[in-house]
N, C-alpha and C. Protein backbone atom coordinates (compact mmCIF):
# COMPACT_ATOMS: atom_id res chain seq x y z
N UNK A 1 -84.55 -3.99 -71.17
CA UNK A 1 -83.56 -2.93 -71.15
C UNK A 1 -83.42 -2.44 -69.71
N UNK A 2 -82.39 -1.61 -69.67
CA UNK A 2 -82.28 -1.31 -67.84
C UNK A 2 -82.40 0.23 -68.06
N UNK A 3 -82.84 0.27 -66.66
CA UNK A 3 -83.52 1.63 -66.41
C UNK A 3 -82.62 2.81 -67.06
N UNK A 4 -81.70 2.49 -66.92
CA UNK A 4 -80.67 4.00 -67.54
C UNK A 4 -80.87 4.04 -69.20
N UNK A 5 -80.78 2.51 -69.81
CA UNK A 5 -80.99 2.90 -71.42
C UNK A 5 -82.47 2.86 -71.57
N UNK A 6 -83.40 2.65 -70.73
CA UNK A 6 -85.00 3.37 -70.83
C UNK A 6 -84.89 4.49 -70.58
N UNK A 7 -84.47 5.06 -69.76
CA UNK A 7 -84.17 6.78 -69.50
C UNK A 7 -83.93 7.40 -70.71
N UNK A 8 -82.84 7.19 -71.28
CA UNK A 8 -81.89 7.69 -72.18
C UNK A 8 -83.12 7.38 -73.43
N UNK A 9 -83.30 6.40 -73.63
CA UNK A 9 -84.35 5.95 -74.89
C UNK A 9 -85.57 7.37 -75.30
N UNK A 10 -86.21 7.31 -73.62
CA UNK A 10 -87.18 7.91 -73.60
C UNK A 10 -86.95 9.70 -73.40
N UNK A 11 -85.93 10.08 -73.43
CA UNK A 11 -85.62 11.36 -73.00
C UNK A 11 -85.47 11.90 -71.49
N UNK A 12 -85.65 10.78 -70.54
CA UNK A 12 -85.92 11.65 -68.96
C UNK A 12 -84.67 10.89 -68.19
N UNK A 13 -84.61 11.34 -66.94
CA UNK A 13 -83.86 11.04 -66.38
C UNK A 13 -84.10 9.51 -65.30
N UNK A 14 -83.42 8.94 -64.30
CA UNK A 14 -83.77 7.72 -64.29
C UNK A 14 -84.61 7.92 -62.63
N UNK A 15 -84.12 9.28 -62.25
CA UNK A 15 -84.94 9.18 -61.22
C UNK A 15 -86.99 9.90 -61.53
N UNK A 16 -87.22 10.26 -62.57
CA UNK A 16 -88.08 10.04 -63.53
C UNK A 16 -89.27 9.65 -63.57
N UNK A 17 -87.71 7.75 -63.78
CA UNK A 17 -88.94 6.60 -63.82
C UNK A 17 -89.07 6.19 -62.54
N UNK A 18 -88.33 6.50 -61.52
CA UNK A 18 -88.89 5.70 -60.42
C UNK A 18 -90.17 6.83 -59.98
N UNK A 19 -89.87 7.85 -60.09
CA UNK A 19 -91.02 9.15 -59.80
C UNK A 19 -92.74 8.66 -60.96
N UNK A 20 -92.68 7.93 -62.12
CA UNK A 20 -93.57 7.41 -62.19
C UNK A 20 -93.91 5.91 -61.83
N UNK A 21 -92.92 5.41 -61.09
CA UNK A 21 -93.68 4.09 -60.64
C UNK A 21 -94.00 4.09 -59.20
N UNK A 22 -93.55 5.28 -58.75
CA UNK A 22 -94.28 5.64 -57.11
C UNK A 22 -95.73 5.75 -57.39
N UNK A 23 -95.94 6.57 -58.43
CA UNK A 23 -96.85 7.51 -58.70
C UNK A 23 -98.18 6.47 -59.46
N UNK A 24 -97.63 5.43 -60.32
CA UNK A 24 -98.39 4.25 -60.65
C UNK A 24 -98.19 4.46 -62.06
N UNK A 25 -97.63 5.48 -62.77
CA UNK A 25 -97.79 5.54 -64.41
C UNK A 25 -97.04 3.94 -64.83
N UNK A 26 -96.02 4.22 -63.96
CA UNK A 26 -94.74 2.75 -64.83
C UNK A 26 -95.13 1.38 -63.50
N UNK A 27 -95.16 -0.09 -64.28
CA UNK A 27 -95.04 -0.93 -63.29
C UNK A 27 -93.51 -1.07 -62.93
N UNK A 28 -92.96 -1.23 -62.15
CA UNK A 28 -91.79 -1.93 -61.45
C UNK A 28 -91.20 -3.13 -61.77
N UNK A 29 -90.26 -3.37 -62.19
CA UNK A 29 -90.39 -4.79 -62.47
C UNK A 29 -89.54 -5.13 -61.23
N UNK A 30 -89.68 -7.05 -61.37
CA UNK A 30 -89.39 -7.64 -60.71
C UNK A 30 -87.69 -7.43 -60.75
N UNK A 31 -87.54 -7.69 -59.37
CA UNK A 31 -85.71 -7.78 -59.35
C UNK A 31 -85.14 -9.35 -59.35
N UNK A 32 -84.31 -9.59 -60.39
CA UNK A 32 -84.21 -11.24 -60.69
C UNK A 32 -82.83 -11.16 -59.58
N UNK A 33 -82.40 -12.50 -59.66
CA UNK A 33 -81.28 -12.87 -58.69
C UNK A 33 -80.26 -11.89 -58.91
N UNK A 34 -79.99 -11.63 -60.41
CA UNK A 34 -79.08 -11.14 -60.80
C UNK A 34 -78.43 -9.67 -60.52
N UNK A 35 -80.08 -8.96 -59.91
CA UNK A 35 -80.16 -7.90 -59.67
C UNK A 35 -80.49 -6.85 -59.87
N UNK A 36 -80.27 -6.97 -61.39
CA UNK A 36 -81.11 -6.10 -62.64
C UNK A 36 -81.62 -6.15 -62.89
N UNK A 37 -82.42 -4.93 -63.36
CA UNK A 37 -84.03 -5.33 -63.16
C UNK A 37 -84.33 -4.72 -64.90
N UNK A 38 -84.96 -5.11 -65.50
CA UNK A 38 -85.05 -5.42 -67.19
C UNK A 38 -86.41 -4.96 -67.55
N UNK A 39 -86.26 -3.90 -68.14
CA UNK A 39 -87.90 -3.25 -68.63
C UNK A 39 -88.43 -3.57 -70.42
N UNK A 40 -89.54 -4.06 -70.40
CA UNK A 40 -89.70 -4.23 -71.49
C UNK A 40 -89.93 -3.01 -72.41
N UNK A 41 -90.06 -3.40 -73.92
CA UNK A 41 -90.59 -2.37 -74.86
C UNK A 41 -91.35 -1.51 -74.42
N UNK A 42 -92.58 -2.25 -73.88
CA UNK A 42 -93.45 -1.73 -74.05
C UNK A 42 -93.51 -0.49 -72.96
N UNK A 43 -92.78 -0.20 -72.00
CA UNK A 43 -92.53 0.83 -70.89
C UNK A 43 -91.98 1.94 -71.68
N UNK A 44 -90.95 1.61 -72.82
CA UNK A 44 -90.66 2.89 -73.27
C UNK A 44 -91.90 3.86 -74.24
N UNK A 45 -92.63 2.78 -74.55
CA UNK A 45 -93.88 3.66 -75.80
C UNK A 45 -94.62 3.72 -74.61
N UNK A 46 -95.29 3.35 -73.09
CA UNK A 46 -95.66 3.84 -72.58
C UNK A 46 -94.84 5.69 -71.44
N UNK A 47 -93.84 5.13 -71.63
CA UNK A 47 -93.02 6.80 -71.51
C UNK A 47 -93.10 7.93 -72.59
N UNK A 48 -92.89 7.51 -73.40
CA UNK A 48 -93.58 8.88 -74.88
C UNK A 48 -94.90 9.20 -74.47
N UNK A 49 -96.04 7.94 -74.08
CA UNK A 49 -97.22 8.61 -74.10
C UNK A 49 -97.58 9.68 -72.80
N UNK A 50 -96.78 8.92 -71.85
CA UNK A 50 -96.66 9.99 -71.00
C UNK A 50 -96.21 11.49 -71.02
N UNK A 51 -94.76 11.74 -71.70
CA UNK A 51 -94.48 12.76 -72.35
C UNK A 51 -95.18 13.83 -73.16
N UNK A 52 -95.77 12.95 -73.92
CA UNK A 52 -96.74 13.52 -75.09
C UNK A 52 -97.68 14.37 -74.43
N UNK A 53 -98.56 13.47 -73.45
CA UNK A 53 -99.68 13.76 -72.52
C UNK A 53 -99.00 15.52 -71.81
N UNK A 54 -97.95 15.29 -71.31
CA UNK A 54 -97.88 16.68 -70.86
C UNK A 54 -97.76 17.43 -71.40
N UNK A 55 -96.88 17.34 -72.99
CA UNK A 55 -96.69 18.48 -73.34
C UNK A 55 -97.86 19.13 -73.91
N UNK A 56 -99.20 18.25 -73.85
CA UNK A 56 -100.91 18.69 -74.12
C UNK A 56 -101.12 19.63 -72.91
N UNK A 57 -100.27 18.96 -71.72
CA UNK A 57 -100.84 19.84 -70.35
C UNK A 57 -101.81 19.14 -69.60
N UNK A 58 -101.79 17.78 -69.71
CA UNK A 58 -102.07 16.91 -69.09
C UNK A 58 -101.63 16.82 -67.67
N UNK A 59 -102.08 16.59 -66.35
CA UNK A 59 -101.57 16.46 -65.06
C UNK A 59 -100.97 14.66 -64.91
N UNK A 60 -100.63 14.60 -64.01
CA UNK A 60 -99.62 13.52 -64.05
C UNK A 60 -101.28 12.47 -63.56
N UNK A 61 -102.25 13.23 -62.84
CA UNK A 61 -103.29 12.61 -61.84
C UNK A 61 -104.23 12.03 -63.42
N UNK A 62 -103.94 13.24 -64.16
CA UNK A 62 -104.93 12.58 -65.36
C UNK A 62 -104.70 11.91 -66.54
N UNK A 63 -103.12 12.20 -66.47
CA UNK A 63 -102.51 10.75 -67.08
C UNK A 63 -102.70 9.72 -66.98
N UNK A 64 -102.87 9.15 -65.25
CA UNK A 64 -102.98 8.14 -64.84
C UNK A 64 -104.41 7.20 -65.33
N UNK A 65 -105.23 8.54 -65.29
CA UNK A 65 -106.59 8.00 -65.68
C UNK A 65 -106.77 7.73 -67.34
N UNK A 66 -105.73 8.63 -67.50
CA UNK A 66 -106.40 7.94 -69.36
C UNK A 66 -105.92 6.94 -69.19
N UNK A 67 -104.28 6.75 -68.95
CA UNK A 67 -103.84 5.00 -69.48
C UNK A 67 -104.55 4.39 -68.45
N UNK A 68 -105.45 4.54 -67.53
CA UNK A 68 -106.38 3.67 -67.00
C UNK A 68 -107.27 3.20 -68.43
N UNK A 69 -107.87 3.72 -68.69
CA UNK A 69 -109.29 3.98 -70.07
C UNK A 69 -108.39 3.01 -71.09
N UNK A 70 -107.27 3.53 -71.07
CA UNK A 70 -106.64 2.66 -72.74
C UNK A 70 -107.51 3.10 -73.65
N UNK A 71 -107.29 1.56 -74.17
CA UNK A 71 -108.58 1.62 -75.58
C UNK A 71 -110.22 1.82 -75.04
N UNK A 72 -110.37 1.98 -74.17
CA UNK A 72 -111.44 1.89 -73.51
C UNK A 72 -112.37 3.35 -73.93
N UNK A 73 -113.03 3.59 -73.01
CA UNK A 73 -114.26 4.83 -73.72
C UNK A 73 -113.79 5.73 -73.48
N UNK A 74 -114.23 6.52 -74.91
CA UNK A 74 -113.79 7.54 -75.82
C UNK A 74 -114.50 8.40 -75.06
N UNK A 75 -115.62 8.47 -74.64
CA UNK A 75 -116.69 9.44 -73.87
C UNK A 75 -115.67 9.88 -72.53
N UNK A 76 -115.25 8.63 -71.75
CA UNK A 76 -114.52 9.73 -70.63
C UNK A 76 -113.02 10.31 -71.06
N UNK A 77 -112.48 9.72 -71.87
CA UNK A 77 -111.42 10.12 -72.70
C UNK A 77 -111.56 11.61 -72.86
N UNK A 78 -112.49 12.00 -73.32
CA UNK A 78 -112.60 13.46 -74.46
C UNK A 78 -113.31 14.36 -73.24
N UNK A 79 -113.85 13.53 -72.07
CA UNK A 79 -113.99 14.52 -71.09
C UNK A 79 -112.66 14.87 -70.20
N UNK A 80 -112.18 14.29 -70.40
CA UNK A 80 -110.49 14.76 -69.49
C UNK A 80 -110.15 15.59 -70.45
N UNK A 81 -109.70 15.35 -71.66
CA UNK A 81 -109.56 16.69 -72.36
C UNK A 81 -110.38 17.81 -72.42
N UNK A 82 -111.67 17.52 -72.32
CA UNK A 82 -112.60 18.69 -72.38
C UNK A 82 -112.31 19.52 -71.50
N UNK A 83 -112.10 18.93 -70.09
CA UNK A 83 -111.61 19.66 -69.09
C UNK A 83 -110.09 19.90 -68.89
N UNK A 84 -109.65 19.82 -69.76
CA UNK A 84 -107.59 20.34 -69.91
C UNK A 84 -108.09 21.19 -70.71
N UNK A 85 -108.77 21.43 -71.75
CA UNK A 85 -108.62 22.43 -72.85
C UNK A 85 -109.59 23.65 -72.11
N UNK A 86 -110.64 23.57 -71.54
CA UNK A 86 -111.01 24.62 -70.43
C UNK A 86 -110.18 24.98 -69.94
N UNK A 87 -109.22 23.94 -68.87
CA UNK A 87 -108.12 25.21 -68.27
C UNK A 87 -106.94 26.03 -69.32
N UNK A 88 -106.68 25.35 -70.06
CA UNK A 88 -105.86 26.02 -71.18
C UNK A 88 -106.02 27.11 -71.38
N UNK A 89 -107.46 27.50 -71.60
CA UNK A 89 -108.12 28.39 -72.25
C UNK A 89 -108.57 29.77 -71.34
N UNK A 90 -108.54 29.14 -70.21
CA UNK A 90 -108.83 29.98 -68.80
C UNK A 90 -107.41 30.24 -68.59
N UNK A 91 -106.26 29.92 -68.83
CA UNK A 91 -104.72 30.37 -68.60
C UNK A 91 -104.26 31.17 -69.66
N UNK A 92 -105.10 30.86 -71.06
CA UNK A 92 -104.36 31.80 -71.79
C UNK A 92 -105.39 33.28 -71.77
N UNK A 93 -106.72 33.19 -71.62
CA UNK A 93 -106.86 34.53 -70.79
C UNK A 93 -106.44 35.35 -70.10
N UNK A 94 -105.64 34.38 -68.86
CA UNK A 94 -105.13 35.04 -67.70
C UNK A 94 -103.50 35.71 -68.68
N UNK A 95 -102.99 34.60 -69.11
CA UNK A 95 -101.86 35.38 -69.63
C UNK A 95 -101.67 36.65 -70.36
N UNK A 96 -102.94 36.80 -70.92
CA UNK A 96 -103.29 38.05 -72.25
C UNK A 96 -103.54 39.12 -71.01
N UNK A 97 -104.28 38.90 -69.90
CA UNK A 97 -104.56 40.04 -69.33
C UNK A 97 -103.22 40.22 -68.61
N UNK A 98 -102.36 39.79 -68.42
CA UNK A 98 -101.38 40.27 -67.71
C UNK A 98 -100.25 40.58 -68.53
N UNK A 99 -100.37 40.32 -69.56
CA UNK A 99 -99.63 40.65 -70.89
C UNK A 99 -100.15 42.01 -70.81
N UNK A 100 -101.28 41.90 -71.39
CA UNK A 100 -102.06 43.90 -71.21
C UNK A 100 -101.49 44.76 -69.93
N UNK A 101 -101.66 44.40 -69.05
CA UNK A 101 -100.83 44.69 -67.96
C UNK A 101 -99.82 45.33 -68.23
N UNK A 102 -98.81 44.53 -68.46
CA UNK A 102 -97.43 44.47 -68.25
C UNK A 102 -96.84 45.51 -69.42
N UNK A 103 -97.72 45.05 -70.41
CA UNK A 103 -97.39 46.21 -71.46
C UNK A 103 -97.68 47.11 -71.51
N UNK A 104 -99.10 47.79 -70.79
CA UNK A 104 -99.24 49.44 -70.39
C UNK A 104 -98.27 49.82 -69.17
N UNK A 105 -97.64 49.11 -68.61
CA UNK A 105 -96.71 49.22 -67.19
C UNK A 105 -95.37 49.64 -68.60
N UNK A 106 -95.00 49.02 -69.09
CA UNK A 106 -93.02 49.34 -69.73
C UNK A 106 -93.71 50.21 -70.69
N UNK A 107 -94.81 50.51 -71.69
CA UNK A 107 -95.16 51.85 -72.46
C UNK A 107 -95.09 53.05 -71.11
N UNK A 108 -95.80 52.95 -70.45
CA UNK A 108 -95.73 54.34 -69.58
C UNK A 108 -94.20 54.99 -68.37
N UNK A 109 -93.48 53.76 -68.29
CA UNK A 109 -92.19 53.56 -67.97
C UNK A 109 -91.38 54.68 -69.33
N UNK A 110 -91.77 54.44 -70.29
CA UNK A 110 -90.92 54.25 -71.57
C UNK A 110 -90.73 56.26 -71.73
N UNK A 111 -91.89 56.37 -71.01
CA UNK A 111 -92.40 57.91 -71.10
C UNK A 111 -91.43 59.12 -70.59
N UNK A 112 -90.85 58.68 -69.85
CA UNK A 112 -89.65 58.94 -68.78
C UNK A 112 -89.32 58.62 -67.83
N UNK A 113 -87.99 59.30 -67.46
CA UNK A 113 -87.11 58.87 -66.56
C UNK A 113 -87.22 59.65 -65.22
N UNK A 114 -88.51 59.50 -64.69
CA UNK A 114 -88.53 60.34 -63.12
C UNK A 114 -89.13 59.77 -62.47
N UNK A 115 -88.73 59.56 -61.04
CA UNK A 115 -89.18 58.71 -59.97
C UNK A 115 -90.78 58.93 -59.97
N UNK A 116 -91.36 58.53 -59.05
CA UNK A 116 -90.91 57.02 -58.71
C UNK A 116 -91.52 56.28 -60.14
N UNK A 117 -90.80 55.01 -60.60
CA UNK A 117 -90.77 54.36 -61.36
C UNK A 117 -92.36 53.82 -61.75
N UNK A 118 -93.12 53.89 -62.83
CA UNK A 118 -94.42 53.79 -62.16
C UNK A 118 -94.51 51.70 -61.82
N UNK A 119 -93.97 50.86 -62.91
CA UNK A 119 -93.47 49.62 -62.71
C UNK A 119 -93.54 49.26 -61.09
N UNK A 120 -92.27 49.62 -60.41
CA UNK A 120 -92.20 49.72 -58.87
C UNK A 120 -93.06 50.05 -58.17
N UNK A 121 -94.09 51.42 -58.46
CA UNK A 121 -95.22 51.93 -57.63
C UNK A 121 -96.10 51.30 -58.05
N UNK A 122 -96.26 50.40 -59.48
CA UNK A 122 -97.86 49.57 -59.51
C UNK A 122 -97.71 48.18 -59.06
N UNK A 123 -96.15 47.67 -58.49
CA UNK A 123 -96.18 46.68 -57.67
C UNK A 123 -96.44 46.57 -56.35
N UNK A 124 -95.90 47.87 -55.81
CA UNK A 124 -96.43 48.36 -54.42
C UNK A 124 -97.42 48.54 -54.16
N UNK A 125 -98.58 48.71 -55.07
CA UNK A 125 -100.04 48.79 -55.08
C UNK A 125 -100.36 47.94 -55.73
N UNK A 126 -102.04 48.53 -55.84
CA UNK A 126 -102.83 47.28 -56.73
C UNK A 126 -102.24 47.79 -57.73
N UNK A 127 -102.33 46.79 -58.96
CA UNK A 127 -102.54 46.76 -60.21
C UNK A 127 -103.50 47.10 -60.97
N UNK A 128 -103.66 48.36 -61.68
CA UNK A 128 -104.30 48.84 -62.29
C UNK A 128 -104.49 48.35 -64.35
């Protein structure tokens, strides 16, 4: 298939795939006389897995390394996740506390309407 109906197949755009075959996720194929260059099946189920992988929150660096592993061991497999689901987990902390934040900032806003704004004055300062 050619790169535009692999694009289209796989959901991304075509500059994409050349952004993963810089990068090493996709091989390149050869350019025949003809000019066009013809990707097999198997590039598009390797584009879902790529997809998939991020929307876990996978980095593009540790993508690379699982479809390194393949079928290969499960032990370093589940340590790349071990270590994605740590940061996950360390981001959705961070989000809750700034959620807490943000929501004692628009409750005390909510209180009234007299300068200075406290929103504006707890950006101008630290954050309390």
């Amino acid at each position: 298939m050619t790169i535009g109906r692999l694009a289209r197949a796989a959901g991304v755009n075509i500059e994409t795939i050349r952004y993963y075959q810089r990068r090493g996720l996709l091989a390149t194929p050869r350019r025949p006389p003809q000019g066009v260059r013809r990707y097999p099946e198997e590039t598009l189920a390797r584009l879902r897995f790529i997809k998939r992988a991020q929307e876990l929150g996978f980095t593009l660096r540790e993508i690379v390394e699982l479809l390194k592993l393949g079928d290969g061991s499960c032990k370093e497999t589940r340590a790349i996740a071990e270590h994605r689901l740590t940061d996950i987990e360390t981001r959705i902390r961070d989000l809750q506390s700034m959620h807490a934040t943000l929501d004692k900032l628009v409750r005390t806003c909510r209180a009234g309407n007299r300068p200075p704004c406290p929103i504006i004055a707890c950006l101008e300062h630290d954050i309390e």
